[in-house]
N, C-alpha and C. Protein backbone atom coordinates (compact mmCIF):
# COMPACT_ATOMS: atom_id res chain seq x y z
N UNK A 1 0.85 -1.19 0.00
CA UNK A 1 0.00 0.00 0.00
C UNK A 1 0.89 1.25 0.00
N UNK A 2 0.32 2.31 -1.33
CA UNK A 2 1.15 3.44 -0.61
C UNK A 2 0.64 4.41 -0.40
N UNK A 3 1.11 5.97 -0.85
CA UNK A 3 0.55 7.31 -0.14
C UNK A 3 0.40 7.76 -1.93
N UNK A 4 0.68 7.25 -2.36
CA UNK A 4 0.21 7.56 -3.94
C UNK A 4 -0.87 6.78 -4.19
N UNK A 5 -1.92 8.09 -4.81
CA UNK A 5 -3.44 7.28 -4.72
C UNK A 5 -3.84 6.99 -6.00
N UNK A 6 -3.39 8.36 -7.22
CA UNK A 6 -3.72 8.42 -8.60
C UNK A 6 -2.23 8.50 -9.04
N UNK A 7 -2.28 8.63 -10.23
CA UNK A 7 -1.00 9.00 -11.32
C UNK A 7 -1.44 10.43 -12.31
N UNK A 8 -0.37 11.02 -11.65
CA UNK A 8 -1.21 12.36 -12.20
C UNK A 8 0.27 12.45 -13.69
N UNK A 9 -0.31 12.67 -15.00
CA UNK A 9 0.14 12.73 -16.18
C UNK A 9 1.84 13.48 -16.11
N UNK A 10 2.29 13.49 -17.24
CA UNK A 10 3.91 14.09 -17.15
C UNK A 10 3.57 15.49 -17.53
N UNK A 11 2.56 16.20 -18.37
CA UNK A 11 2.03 17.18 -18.99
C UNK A 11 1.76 18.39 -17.78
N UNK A 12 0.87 17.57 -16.47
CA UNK A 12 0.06 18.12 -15.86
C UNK A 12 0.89 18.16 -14.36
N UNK A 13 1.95 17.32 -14.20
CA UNK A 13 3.03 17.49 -13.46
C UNK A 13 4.37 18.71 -13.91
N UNK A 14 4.23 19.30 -14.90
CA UNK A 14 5.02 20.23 -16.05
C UNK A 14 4.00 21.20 -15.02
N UNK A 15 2.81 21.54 -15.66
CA UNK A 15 1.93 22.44 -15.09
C UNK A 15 1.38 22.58 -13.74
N UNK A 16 2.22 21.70 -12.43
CA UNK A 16 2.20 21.77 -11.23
C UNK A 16 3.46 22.34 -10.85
N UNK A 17 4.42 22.47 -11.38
CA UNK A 17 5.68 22.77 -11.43
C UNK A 17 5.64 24.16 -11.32
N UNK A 18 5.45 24.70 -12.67
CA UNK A 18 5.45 26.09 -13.39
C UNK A 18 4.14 26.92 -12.60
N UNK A 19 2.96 26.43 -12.05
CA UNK A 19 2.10 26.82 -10.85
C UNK A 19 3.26 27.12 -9.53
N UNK A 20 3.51 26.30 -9.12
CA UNK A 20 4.21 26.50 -7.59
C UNK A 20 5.50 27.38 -8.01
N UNK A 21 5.79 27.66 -9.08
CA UNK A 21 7.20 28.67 -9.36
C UNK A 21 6.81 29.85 -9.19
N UNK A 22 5.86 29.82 -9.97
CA UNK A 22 4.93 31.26 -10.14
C UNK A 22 4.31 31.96 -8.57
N UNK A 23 3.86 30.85 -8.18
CA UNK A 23 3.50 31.18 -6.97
C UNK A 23 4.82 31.92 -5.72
N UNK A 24 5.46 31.12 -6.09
CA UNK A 24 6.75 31.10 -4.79
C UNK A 24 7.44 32.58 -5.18
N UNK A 25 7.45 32.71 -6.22
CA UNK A 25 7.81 34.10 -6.72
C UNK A 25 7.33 35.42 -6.38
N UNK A 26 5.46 35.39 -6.25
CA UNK A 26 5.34 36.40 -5.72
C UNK A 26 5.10 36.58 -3.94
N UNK A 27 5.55 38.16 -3.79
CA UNK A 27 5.36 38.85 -2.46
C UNK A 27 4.68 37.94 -1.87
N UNK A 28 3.46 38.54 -1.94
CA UNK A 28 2.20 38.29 -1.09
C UNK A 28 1.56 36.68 -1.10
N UNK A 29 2.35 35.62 -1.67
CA UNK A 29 1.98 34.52 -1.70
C UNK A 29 2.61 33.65 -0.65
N UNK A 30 2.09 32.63 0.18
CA UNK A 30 2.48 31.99 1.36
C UNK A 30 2.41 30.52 1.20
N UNK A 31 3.83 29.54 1.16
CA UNK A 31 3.62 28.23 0.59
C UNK A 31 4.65 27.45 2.00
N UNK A 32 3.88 26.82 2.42
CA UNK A 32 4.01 25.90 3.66
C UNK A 32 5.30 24.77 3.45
N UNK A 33 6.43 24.94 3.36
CA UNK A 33 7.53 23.02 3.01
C UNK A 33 8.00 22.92 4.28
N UNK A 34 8.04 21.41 3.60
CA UNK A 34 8.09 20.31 4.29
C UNK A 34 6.99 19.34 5.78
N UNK A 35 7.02 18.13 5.82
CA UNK A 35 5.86 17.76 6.56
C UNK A 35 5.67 18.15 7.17
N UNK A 36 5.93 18.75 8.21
CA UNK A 36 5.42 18.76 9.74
C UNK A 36 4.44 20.15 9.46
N UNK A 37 5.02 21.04 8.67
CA UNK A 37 3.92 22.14 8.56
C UNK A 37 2.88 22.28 7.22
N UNK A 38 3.34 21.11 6.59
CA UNK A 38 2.10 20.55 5.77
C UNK A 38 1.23 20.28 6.39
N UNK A 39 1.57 19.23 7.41
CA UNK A 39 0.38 18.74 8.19
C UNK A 39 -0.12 19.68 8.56
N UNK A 40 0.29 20.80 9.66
CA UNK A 40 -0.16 21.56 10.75
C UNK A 40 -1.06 22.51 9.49
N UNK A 41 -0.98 22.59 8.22
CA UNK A 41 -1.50 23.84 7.33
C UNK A 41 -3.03 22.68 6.60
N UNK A 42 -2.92 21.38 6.23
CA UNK A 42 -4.06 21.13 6.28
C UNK A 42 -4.94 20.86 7.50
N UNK A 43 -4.49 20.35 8.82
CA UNK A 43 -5.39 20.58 10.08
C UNK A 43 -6.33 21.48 10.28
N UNK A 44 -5.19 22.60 9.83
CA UNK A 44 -6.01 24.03 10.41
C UNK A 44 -6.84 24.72 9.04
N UNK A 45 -6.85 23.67 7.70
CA UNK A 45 -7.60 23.70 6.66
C UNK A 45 -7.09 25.01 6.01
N UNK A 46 -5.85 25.47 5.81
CA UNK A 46 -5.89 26.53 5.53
C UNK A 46 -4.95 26.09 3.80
N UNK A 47 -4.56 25.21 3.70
CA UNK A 47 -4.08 24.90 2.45
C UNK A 47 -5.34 24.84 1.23
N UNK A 48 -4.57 25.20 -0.10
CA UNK A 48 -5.40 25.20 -0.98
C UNK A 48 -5.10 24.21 -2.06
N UNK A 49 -3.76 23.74 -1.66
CA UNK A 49 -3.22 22.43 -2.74
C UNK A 49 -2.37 21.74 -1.78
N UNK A 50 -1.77 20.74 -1.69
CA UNK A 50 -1.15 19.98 -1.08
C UNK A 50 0.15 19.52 -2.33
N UNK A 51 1.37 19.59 -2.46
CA UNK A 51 1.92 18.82 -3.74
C UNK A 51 3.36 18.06 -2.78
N UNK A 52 2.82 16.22 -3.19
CA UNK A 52 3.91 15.87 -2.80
C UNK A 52 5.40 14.98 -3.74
N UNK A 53 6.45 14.39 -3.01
CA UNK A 53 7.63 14.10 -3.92
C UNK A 53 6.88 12.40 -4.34
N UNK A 54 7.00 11.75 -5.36
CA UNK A 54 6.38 10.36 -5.17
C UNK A 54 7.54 9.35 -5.14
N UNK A 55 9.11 9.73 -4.76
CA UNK A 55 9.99 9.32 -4.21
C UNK A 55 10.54 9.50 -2.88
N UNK A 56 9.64 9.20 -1.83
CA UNK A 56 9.63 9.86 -0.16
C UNK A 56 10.16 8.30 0.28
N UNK A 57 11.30 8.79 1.14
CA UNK A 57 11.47 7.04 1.49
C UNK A 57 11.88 7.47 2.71
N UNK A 58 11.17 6.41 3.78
CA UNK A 58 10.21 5.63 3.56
C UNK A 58 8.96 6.22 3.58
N UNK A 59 8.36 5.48 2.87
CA UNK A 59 6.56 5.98 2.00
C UNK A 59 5.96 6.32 3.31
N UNK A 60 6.09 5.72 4.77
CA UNK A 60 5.01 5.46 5.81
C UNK A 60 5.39 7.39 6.18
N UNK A 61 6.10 8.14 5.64
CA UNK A 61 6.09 9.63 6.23
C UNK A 61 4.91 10.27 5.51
N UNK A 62 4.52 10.37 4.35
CA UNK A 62 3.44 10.92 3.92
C UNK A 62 2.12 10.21 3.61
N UNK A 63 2.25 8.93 4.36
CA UNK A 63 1.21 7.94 3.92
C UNK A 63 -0.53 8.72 4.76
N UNK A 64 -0.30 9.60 5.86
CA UNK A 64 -1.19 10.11 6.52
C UNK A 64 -1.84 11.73 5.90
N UNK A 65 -0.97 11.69 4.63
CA UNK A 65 -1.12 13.12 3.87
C UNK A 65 -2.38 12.89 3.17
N UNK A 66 -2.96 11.92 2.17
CA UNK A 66 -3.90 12.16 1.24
C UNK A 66 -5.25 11.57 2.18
N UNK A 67 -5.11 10.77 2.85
CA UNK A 67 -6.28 10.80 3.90
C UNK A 67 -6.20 12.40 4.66
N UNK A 68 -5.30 12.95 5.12
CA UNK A 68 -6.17 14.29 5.86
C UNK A 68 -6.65 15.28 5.14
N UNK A 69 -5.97 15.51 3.86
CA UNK A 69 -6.66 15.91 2.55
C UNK A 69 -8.06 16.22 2.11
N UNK A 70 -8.50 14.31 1.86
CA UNK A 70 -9.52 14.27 1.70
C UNK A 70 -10.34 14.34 2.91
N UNK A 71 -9.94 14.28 4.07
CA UNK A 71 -10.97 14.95 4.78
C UNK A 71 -11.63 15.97 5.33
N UNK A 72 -10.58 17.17 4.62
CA UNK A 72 -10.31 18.00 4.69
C UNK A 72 -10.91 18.72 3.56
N UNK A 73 -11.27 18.21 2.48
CA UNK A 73 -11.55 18.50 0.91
C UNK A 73 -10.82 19.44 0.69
N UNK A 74 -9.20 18.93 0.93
CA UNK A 74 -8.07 19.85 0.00
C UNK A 74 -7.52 18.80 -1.32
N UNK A 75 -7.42 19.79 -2.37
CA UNK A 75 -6.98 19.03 -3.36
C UNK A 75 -5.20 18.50 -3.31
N UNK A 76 -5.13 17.54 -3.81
CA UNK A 76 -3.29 17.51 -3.40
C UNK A 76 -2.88 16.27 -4.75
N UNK A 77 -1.63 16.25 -5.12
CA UNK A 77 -0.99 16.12 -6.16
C UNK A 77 -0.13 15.05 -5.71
N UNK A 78 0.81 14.93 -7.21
CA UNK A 78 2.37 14.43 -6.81
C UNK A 78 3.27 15.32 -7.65
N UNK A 79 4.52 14.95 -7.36
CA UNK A 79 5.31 15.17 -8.50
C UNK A 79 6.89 14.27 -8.82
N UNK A 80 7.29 14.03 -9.22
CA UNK A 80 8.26 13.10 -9.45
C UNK A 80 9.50 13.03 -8.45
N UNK A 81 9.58 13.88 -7.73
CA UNK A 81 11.32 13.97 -7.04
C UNK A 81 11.11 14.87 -6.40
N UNK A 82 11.32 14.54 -4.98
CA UNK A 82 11.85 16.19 -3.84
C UNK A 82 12.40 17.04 -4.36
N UNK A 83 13.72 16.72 -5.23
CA UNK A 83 14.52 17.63 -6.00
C UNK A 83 13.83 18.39 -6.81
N UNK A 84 12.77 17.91 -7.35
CA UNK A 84 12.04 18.79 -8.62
C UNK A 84 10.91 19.66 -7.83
N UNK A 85 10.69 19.48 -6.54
CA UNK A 85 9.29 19.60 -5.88
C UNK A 85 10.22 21.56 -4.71
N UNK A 86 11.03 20.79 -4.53
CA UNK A 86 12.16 21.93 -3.96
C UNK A 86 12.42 22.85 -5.20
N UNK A 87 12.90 22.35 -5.89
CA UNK A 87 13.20 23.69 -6.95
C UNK A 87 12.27 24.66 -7.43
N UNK A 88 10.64 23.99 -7.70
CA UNK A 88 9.35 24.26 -8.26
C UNK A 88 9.46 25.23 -6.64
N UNK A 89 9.83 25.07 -5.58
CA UNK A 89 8.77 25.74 -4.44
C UNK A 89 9.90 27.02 -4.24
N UNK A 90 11.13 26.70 -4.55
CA UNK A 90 12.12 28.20 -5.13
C UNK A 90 13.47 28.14 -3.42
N UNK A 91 13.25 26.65 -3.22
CA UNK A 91 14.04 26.68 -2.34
C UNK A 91 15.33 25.73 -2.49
N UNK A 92 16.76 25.67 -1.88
CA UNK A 92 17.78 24.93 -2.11
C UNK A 92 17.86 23.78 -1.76
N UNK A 93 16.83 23.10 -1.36
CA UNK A 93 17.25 21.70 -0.67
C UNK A 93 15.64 21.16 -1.26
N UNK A 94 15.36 19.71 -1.04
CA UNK A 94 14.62 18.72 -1.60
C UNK A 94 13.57 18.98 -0.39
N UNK A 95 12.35 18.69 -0.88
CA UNK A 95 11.24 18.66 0.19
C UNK A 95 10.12 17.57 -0.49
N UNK A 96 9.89 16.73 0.63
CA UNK A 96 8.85 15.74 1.00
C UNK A 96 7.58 15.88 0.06
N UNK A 97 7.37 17.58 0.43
CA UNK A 97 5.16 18.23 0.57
C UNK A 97 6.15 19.35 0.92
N UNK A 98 4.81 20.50 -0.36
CA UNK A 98 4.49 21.67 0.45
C UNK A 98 2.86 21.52 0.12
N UNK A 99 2.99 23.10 0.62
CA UNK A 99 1.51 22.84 1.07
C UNK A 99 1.03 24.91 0.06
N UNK A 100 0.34 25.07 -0.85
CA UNK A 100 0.46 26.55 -1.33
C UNK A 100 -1.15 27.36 -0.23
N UNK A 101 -0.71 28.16 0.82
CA UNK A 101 -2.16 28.56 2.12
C UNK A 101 -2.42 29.57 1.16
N UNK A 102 -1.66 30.69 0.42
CA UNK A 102 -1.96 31.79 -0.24
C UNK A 102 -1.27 32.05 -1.37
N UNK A 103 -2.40 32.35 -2.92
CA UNK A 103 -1.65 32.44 -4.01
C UNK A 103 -0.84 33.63 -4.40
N UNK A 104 -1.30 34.60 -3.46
CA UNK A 104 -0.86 35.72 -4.15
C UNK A 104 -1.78 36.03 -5.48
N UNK A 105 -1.09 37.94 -5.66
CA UNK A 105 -2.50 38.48 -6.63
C UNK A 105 -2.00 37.88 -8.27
N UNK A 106 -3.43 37.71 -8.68
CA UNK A 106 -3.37 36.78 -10.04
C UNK A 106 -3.03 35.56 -10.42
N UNK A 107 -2.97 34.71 -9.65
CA UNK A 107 -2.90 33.38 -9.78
C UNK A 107 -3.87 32.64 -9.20
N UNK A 108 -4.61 33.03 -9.20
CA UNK A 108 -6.59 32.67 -8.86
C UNK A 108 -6.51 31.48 -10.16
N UNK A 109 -6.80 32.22 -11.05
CA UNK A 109 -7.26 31.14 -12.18
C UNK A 109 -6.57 29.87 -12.98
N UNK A 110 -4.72 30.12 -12.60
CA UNK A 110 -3.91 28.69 -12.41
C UNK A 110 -3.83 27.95 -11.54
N UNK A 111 -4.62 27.86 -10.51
CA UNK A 111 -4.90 27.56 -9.39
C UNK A 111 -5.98 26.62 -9.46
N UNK A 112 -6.69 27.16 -10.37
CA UNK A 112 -8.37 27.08 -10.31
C UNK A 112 -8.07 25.43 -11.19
N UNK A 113 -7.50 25.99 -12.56
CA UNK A 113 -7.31 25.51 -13.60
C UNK A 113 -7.20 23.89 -13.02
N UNK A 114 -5.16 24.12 -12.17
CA UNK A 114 -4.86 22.60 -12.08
C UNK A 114 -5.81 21.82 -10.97
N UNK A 115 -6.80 22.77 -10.15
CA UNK A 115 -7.75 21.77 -9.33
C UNK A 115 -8.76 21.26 -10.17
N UNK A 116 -9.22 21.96 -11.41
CA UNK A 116 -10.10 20.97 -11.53
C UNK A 116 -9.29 19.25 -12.71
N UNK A 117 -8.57 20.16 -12.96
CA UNK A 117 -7.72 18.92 -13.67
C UNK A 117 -7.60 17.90 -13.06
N UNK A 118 -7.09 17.71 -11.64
CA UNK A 118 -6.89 16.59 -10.58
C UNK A 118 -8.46 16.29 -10.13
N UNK A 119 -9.39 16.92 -10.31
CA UNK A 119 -10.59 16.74 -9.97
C UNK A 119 -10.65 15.27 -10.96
N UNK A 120 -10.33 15.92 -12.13
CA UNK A 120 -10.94 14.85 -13.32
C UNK A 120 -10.08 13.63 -13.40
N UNK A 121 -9.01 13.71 -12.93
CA UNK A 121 -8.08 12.13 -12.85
C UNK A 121 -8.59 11.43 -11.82
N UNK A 122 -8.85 12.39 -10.86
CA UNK A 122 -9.44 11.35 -9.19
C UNK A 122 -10.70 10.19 -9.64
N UNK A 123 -11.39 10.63 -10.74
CA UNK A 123 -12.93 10.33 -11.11
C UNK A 123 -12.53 8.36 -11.34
C-alpha cells in the first residue's frame, strides 16, 4: 500500500511545477515546506493544494497526507522527485510536501485551472 493514490500525467506534473514557481515568486503569496507544517497547514484547513515528492522514502512519512486531505476537501498532487518539488517551491534543498495557504495576486485562475484537472483524474 502506498501514499500515492492516482497517477497524475507528465504534462500536468510540467503544469504543477510552473504553478508553484509562479506562486513562490510572488510577495504576497504563502507556501508551507516540508511535513510537519504541511500537516499543521491542512489541520487548520488553511491549504489550498497539497503537492507531494512520489519518491519519499520511507513511504510510511506521507502515507497520513492524502487521507487528511480528503478529509479535509483539500486538493493535493504528486510530482516526481523532492529535487524537482524543492526547486518548483524556489528553495535549495529537496522537500517531501508543500503545502500553497496563499496564491498571491493573479494566480486565482492557475490555481483554479490545475484543481479541476486533478478533480478529473481522481474520477
Amino acid at each position: 500500500m502506498s501514499y500515492i493514490k492516482f497517477k497524475v500525467p507528465d504534462a500536468l506534473k510540467d503544469d504543477i511545477k510552473a504553478l508553484l514557481s509562479l506562486i513562490s515568486s510572488n510577495r504576497d503569496s504563502k507556501i508551507r515546506k516540508g511535513m510537519n507544517e504541511v500537516t499543521k497547514s491542512i489541520e487548520r484547513s488553511l491549504a489550498k493544494l497539497v503537492i507531494m515528492a512520489e519518491d519519499v522514502s520511507p513511504p510510511e512519512i506521507l502515507f497520513h497526507v492524502p487521507l487528511l486531505c480528503e478529509e479535509k476537501s483539500i486538493p493535493y498532487c504528486y510530482i516526481a522527485t523532492k529535487k524537482e518539488l524543492g526547486n518548483a517551491a524556489r528553495i535549495n534543498i529537496a522537500s517531501s510536501a508543500v503545502a500553497i495557504e496563499t496564491i498571491g495576486t493573479g494566480n486565482d485562475k492557475a490555481l483554479e485551472d490545475i484543481i479541476k484537472k486533478l478533480e478529473v483524474l481522481k474520477k
